[in-house]
PDB file of N, CA and C in Angstrom:
ATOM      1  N   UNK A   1      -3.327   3.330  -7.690  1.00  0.00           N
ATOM      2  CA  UNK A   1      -3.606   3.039  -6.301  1.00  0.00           C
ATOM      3  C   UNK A   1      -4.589   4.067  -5.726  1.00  0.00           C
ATOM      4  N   UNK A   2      -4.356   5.139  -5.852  1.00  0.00           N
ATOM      5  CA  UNK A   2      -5.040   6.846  -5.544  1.00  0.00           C
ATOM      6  C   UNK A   2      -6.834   6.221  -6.345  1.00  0.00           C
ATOM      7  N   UNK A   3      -6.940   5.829  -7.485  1.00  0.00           N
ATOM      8  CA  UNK A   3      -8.033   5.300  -8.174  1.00  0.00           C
ATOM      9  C   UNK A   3      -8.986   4.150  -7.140  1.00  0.00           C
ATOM     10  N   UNK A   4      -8.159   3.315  -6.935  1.00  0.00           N
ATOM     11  CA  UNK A   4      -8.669   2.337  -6.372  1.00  0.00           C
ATOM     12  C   UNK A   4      -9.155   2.601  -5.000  1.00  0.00           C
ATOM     13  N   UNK A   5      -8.068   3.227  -4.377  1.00  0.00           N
ATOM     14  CA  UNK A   5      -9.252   4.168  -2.591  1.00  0.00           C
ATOM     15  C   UNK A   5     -10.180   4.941  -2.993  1.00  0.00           C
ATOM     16  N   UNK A   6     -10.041   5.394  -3.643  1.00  0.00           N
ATOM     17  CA  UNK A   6     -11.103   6.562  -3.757  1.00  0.00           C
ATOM     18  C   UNK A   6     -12.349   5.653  -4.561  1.00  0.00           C
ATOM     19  N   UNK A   7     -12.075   5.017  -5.243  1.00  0.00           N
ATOM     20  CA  UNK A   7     -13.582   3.761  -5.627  1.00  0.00           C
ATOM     21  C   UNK A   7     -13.878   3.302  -4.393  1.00  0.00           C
ATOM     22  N   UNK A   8     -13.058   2.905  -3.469  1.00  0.00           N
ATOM     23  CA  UNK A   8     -13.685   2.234  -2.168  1.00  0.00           C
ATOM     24  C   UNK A   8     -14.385   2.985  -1.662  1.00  0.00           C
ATOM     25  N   UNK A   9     -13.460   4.378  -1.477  1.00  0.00           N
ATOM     26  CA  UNK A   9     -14.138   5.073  -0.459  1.00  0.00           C
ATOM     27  C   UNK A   9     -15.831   5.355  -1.273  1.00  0.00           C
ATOM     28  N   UNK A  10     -15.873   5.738  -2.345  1.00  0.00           N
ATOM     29  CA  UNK A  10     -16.619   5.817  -2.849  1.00  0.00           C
ATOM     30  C   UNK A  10     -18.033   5.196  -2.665  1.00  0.00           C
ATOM     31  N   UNK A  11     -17.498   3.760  -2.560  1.00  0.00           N
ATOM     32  CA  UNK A  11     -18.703   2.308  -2.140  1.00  0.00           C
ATOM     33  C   UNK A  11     -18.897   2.404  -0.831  1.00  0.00           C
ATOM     34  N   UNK A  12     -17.974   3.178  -0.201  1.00  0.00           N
ATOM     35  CA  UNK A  12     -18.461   3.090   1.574  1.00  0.00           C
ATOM     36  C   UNK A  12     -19.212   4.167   2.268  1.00  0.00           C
ATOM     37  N   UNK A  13     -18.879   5.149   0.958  1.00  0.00           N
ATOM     38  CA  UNK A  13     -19.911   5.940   1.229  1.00  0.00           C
ATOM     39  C   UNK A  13     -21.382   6.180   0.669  1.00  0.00           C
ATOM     40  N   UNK A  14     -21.878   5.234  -0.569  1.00  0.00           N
ATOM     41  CA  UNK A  14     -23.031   4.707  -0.974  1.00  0.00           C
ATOM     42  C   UNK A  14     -23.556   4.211   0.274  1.00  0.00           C
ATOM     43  N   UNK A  15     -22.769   3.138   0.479  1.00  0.00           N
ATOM     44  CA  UNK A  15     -23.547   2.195   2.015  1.00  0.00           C
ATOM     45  C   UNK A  15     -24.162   3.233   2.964  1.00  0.00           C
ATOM     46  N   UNK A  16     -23.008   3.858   3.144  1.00  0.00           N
ATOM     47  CA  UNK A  16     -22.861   4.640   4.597  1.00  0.00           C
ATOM     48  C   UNK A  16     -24.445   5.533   4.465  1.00  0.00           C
ATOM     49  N   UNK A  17     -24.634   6.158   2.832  1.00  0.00           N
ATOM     50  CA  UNK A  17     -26.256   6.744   2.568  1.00  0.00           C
ATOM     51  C   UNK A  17     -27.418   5.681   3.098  1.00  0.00           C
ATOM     52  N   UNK A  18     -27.421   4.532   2.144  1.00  0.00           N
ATOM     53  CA  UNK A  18     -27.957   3.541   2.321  1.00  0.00           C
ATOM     54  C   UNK A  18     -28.542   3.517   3.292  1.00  0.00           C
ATOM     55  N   UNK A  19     -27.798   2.861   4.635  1.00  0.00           N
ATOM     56  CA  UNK A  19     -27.787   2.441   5.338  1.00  0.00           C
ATOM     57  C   UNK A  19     -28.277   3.249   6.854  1.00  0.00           C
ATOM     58  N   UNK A  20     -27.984   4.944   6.480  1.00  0.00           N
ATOM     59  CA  UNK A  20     -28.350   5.728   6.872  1.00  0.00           C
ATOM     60  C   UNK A  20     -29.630   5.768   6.975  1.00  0.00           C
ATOM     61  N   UNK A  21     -30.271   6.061   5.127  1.00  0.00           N
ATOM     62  CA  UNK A  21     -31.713   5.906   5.270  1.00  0.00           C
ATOM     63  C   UNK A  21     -32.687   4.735   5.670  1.00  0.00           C
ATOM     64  N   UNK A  22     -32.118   3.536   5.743  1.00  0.00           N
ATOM     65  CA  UNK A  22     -32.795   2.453   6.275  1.00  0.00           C
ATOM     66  C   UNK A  22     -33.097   2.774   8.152  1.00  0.00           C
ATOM     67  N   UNK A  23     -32.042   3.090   8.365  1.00  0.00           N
ATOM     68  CA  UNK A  23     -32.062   3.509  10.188  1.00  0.00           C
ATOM     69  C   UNK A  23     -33.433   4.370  10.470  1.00  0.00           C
ATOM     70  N   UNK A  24     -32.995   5.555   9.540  1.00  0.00           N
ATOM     71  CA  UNK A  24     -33.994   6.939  10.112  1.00  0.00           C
ATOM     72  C   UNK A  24     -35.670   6.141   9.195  1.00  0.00           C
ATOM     73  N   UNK A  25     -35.300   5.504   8.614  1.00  0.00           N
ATOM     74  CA  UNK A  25     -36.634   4.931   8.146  1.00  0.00           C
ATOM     75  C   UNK A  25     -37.532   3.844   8.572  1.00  0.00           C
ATOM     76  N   UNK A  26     -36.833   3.207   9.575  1.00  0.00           N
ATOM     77  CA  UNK A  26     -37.339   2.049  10.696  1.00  0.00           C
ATOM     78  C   UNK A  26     -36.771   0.496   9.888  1.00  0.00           C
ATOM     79  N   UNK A  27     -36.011   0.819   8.840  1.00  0.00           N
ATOM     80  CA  UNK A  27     -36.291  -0.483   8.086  1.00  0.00           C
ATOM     81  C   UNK A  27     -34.767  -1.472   9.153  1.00  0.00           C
ATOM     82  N   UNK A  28     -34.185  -0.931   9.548  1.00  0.00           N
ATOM     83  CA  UNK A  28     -33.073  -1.441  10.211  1.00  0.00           C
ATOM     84  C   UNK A  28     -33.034  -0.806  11.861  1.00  0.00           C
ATOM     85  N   UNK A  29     -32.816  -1.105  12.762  1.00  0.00           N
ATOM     86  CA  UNK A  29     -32.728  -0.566  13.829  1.00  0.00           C
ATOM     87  C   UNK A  29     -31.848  -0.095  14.104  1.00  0.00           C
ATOM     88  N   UNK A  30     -32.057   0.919  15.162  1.00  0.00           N
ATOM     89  CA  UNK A  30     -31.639   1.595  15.836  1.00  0.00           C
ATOM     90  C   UNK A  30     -30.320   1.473  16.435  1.00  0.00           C
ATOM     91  N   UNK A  31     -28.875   1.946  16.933  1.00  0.00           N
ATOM     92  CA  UNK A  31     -28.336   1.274  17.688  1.00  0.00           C
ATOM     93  C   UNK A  31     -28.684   2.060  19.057  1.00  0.00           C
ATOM     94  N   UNK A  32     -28.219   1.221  20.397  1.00  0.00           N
ATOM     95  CA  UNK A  32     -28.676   1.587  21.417  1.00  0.00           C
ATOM     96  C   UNK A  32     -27.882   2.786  22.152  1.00  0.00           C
ATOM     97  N   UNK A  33     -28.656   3.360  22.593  1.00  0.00           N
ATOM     98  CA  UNK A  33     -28.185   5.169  23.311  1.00  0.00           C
ATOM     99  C   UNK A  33     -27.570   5.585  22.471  1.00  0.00           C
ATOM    100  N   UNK A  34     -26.946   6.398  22.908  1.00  0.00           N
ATOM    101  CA  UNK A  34     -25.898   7.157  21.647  1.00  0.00           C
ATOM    102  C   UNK A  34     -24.925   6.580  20.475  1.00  0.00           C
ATOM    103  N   UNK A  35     -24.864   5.172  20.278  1.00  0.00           N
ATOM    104  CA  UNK A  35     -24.263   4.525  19.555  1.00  0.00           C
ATOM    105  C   UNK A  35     -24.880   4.406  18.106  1.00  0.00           C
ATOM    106  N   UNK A  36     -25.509   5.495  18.095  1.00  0.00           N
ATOM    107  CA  UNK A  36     -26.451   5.206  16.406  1.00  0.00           C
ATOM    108  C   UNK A  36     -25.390   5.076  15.487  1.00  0.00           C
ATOM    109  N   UNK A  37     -24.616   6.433  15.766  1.00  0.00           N
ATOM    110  CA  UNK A  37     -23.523   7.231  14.726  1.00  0.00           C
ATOM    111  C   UNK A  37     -22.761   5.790  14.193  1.00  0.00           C
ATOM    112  N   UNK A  38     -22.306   5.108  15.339  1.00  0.00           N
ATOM    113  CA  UNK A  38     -21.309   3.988  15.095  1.00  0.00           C
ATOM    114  C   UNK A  38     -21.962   2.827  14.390  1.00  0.00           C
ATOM    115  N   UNK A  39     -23.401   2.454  14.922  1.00  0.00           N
ATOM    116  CA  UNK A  39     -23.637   1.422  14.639  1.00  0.00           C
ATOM    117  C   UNK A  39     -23.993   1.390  12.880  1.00  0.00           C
ATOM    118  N   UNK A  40     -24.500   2.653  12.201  1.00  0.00           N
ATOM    119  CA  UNK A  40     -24.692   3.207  10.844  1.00  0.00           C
ATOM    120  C   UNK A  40     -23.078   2.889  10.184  1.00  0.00           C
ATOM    121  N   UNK A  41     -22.230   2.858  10.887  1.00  0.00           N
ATOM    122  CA  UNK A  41     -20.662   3.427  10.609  1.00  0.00           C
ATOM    123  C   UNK A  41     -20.077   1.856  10.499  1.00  0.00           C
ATOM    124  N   UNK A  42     -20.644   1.298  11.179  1.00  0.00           N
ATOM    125  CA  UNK A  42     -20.319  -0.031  11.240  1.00  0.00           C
ATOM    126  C   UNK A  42     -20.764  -0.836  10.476  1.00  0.00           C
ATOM    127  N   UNK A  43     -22.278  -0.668  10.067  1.00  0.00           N
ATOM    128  CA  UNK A  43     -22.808  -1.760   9.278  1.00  0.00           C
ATOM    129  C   UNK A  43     -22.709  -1.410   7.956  1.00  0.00           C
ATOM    130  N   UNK A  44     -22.320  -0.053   7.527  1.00  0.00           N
ATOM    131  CA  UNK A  44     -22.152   0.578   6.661  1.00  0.00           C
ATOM    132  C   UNK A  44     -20.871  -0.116   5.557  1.00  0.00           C
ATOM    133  N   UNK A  45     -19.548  -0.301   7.023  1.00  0.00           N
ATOM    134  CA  UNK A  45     -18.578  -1.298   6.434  1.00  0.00           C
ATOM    135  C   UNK A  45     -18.196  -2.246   6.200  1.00  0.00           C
ATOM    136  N   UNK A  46     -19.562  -2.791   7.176  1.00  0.00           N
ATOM    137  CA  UNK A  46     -19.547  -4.403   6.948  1.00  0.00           C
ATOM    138  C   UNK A  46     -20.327  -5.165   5.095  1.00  0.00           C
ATOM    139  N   UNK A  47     -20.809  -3.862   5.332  1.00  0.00           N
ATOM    140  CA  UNK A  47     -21.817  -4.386   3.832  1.00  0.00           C
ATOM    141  C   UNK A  47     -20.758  -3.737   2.683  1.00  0.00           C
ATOM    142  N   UNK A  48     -19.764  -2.304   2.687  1.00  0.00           N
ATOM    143  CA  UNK A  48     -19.493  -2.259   1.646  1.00  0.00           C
ATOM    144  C   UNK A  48     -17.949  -2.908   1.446  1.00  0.00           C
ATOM    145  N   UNK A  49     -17.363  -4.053   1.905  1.00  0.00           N
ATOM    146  CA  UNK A  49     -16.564  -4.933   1.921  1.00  0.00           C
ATOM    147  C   UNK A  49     -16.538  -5.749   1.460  1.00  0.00           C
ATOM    148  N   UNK A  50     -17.864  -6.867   1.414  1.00  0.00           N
ATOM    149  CA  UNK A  50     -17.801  -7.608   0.077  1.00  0.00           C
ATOM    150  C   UNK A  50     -18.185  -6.814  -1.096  1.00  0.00           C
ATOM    151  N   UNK A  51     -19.146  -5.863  -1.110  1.00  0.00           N
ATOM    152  CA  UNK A  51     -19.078  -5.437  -2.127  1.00  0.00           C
ATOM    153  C   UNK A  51     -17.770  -5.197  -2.892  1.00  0.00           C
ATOM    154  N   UNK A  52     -17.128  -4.411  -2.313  1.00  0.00           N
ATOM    155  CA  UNK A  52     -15.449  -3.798  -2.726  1.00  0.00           C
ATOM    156  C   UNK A  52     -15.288  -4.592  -3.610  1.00  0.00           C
ATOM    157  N   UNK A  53     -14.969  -5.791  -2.873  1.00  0.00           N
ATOM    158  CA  UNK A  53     -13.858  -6.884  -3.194  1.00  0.00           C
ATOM    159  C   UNK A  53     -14.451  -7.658  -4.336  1.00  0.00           C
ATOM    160  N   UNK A  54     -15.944  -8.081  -4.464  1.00  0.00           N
ATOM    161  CA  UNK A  54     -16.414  -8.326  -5.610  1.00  0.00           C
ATOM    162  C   UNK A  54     -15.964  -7.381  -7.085  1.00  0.00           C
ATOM    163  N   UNK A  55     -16.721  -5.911  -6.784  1.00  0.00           N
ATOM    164  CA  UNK A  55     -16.791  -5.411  -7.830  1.00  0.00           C
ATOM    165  C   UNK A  55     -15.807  -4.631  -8.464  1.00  0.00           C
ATOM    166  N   UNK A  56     -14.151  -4.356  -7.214  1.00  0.00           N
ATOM    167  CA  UNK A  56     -13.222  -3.564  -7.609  1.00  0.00           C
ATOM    168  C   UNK A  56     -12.287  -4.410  -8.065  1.00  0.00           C
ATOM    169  N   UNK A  57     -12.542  -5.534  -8.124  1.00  0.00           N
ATOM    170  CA  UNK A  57     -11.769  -6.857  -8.500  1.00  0.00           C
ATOM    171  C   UNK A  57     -10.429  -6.168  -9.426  1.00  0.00           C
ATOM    172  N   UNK A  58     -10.580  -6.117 -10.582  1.00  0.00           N
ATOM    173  CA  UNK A  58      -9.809  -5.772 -11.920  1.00  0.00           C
ATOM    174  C   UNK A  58      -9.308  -4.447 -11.572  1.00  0.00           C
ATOM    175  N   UNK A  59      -9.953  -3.502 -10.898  1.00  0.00           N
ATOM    176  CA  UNK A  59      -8.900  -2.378  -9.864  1.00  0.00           C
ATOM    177  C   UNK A  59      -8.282  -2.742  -9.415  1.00  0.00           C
ATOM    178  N   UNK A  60      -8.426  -3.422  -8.734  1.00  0.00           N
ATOM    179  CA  UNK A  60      -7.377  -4.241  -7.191  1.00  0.00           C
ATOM    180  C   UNK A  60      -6.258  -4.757  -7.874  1.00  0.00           C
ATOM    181  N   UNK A  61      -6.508  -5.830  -9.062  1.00  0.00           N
ATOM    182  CA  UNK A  61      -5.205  -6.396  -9.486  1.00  0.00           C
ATOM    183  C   UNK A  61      -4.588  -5.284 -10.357  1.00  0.00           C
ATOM    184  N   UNK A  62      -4.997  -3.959 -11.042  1.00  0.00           N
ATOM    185  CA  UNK A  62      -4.277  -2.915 -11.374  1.00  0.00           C
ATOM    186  C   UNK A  62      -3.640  -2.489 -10.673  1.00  0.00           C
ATOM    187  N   UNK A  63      -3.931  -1.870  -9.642  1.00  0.00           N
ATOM    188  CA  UNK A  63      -3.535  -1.368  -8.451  1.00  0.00           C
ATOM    189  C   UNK A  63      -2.447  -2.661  -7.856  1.00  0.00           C
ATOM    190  N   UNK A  64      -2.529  -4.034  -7.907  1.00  0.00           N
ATOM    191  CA  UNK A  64      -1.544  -4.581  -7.401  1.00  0.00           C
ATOM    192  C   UNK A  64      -0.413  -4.655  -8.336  1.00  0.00           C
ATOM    193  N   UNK A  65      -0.635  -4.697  -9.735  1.00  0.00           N
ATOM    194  CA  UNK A  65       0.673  -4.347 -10.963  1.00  0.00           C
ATOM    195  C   UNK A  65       1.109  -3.542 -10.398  1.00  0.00           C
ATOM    196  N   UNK A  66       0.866  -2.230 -10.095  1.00  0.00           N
ATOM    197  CA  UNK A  66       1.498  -0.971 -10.273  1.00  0.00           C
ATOM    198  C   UNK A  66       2.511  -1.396  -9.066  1.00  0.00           C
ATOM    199  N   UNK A  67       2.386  -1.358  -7.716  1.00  0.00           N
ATOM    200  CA  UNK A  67       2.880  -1.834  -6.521  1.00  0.00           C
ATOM    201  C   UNK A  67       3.591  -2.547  -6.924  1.00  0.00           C
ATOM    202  N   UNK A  68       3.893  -3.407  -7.418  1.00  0.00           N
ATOM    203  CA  UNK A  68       4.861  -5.208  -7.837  1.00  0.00           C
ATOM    204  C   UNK A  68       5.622  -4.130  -9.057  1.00  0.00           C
ATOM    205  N   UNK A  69       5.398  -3.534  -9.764  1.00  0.00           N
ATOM    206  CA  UNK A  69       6.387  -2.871 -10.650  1.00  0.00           C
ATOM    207  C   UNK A  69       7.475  -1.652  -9.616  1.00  0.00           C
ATOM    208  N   UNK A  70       6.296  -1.303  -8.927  1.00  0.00           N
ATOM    209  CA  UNK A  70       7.275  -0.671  -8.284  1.00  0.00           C
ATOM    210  C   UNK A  70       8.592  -1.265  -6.984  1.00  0.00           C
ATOM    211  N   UNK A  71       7.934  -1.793  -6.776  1.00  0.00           N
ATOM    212  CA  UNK A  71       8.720  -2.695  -6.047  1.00  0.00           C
ATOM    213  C   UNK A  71       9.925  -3.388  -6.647  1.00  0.00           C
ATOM    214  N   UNK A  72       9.939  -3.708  -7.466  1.00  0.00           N
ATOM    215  CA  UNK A  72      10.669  -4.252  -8.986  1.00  0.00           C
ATOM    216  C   UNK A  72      11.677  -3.424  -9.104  1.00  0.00           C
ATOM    217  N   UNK A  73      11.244  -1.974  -9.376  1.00  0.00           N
ATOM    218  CA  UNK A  73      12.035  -0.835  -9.575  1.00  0.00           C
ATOM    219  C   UNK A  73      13.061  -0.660  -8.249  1.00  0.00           C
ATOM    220  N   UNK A  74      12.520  -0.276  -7.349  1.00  0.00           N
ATOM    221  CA  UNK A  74      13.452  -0.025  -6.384  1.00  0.00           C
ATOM    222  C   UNK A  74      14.751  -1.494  -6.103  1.00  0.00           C
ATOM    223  N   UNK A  75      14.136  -2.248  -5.766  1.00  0.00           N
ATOM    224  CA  UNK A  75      14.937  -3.328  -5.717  1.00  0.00           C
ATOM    225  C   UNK A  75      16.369  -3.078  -6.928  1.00  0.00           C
ATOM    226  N   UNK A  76      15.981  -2.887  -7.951  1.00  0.00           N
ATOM    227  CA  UNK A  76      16.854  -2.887  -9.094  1.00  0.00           C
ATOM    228  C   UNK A  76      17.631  -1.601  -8.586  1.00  0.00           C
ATOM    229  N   UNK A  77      17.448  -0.508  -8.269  1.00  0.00           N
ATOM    230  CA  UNK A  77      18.035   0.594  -7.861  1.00  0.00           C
ATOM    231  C   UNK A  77      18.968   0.289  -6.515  1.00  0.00           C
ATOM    232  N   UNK A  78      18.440  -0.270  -6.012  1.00  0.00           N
ATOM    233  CA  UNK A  78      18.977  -0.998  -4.632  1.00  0.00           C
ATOM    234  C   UNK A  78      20.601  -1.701  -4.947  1.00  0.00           C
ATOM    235  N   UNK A  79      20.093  -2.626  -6.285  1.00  0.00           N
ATOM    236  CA  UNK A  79      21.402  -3.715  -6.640  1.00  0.00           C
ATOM    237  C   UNK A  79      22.152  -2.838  -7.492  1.00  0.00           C
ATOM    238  N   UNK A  80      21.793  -1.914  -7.990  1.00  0.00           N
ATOM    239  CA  UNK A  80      22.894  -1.286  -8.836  1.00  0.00           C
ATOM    240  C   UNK A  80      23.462  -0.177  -7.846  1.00  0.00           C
ATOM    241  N   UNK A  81      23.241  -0.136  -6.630  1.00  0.00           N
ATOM    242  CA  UNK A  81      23.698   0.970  -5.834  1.00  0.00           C
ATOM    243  C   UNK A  81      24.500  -0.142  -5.208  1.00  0.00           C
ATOM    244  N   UNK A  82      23.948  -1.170  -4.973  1.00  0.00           N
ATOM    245  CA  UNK A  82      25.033  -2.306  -4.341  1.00  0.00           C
ATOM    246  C   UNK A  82      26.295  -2.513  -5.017  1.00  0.00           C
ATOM    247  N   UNK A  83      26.148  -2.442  -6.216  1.00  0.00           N
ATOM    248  CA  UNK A  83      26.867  -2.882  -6.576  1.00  0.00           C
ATOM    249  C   UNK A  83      28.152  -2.113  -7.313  1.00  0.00           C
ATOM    250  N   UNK A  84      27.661  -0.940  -7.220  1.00  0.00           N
ATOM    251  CA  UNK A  84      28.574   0.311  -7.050  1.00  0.00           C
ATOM    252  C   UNK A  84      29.607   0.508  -6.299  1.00  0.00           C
ATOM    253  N   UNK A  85      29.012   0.435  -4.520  1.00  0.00           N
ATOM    254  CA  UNK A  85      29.313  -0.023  -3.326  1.00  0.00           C
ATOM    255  C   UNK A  85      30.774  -1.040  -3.595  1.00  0.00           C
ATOM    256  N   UNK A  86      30.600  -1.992  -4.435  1.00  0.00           N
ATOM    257  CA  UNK A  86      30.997  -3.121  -4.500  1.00  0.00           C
ATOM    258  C   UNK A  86      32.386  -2.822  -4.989  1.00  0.00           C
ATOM    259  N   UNK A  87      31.823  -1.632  -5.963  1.00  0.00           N
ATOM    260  CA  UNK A  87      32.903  -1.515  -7.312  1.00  0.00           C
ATOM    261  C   UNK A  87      33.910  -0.984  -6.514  1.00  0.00           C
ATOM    262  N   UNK A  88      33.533   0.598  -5.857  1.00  0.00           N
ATOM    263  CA  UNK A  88      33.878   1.549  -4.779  1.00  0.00           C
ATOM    264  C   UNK A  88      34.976   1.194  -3.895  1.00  0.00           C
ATOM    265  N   UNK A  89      34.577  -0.183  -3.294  1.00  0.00           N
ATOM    266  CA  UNK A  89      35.049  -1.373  -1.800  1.00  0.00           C
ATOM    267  C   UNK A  89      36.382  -1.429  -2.340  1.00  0.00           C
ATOM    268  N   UNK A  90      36.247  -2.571  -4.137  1.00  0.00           N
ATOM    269  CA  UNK A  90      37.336  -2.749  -4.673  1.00  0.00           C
ATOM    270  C   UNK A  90      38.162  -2.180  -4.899  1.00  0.00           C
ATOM    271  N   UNK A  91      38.139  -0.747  -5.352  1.00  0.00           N
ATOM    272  CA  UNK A  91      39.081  -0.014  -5.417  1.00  0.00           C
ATOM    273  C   UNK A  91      40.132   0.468  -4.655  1.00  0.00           C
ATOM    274  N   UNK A  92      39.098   0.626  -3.552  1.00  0.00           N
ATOM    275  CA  UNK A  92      39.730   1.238  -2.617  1.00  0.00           C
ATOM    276  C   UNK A  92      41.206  -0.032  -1.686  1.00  0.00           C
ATOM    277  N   UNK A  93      40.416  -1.257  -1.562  1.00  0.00           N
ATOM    278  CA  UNK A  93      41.093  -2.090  -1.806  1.00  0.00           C
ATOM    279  C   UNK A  93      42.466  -2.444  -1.938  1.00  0.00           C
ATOM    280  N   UNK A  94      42.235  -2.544  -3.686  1.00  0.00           N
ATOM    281  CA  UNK A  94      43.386  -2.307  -5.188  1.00  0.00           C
ATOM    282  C   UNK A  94      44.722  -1.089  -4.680  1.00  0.00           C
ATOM    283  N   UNK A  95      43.928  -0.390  -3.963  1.00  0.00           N
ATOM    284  CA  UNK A  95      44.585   0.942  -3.472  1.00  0.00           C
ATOM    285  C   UNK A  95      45.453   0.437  -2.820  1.00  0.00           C
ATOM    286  N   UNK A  96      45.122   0.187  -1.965  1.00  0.00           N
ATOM    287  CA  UNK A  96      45.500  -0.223  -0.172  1.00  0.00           C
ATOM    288  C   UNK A  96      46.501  -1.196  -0.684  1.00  0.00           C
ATOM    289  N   UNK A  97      46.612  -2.181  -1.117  1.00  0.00           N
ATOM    290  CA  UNK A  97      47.395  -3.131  -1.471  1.00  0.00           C
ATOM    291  C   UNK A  97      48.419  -2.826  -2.577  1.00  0.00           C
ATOM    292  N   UNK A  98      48.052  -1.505  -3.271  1.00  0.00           N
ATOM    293  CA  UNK A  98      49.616  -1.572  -3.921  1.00  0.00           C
ATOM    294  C   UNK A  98      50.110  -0.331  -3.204  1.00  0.00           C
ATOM    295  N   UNK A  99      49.813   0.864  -2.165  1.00  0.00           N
ATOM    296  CA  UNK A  99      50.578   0.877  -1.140  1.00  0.00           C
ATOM    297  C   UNK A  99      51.398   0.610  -0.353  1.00  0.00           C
ATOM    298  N   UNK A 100      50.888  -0.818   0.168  1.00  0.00           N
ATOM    299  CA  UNK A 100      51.606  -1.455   0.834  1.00  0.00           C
ATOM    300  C   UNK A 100      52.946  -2.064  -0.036  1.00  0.00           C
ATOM    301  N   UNK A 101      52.187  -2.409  -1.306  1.00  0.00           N
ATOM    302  CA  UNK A 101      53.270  -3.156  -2.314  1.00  0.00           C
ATOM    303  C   UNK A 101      54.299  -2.287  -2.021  1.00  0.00           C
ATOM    304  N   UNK A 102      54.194  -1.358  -2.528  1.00  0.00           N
ATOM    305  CA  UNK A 102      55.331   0.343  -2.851  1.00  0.00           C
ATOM    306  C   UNK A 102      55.675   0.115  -1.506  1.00  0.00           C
ATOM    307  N   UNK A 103      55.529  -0.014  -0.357  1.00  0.00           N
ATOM    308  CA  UNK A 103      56.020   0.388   0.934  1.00  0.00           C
ATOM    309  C   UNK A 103      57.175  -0.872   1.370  1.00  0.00           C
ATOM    310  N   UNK A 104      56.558  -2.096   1.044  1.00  0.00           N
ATOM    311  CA  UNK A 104      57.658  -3.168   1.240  1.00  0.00           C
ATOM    312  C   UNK A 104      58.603  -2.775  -0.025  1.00  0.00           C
ATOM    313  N   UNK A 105      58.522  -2.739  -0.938  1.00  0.00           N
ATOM    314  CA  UNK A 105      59.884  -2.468  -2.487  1.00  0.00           C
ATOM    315  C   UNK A 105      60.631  -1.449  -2.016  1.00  0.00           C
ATOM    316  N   UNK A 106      59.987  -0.474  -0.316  1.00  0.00           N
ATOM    317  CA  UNK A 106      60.868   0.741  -0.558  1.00  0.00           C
ATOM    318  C   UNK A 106      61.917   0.179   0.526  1.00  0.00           C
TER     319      UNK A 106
END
C-alpha cells in the first residue's frame, strides 16, 4: 500500500514539474492574481489521475490483495474471539445452573 502512494505521489509530482514548466514558459496560462500556485496545483492533479489509474493499474490491484487479506485476517480474529466469548458465556452458565441445582437438593 506504502508502494502504491508513493508511485502516485510520485506521478503527481512529475505533473506538478511539467506543468510548472509549461506555465512559466507561456505554453499554458497563467492563473489569475495570485491563484497561479493553485491553478499549477490543480491542473497538475487533474492530469496526473488518469494517468495513475492507467499506469498503476497492477499496483492498485496489489495493493487491493493486500487490504482484502487483511481484512480476511482480522475478521477471522474477530470470530475466534467471538467465539471464545461464546465458550466463556457457556460456562459460566453451566456454573450458574448447577448452583442452583446444589441449592434446590439442599
Amino acid at each position: 500500500m506504502l508502494r502504491y502512494t508513493l508511485m502516485r505521489l510520485g506521478i503527481f509530482a512529475g505533473c506538478l514539474v511539467v506543468v510548472w514548466g509549461l506555465v512559466y514558459s507561456g505554453v499554458v496560462p497563467r492563473g489569475l492574481g495570485d491563484s497561479n500556485g493553485m491553478w499549477i496545483a490543480l491542473l497538475a492533479l487533474v492530469i496526473s489521475a488518469p494517468i495513475s489509474f492507467v499506469v498503476l493499474r497492477g499496483e492498485r490491484d496489489r495493493a487491493s490483495a493486500s487490504v482484502v487479506r487483511r481484512v480476511d485476517r482480522m475478521k477471522a480474529n474477530l470470530d475466534a474471539n467471538r467465539s471464545q466469548e461464546d465458550g466463556a458465556d457457556e460456562a459460566l452458565r453451566s456454573r450458574a445452573q448447577s448452583a442452583q441445582a446444589q441449592e434446590q437438593a439442599s
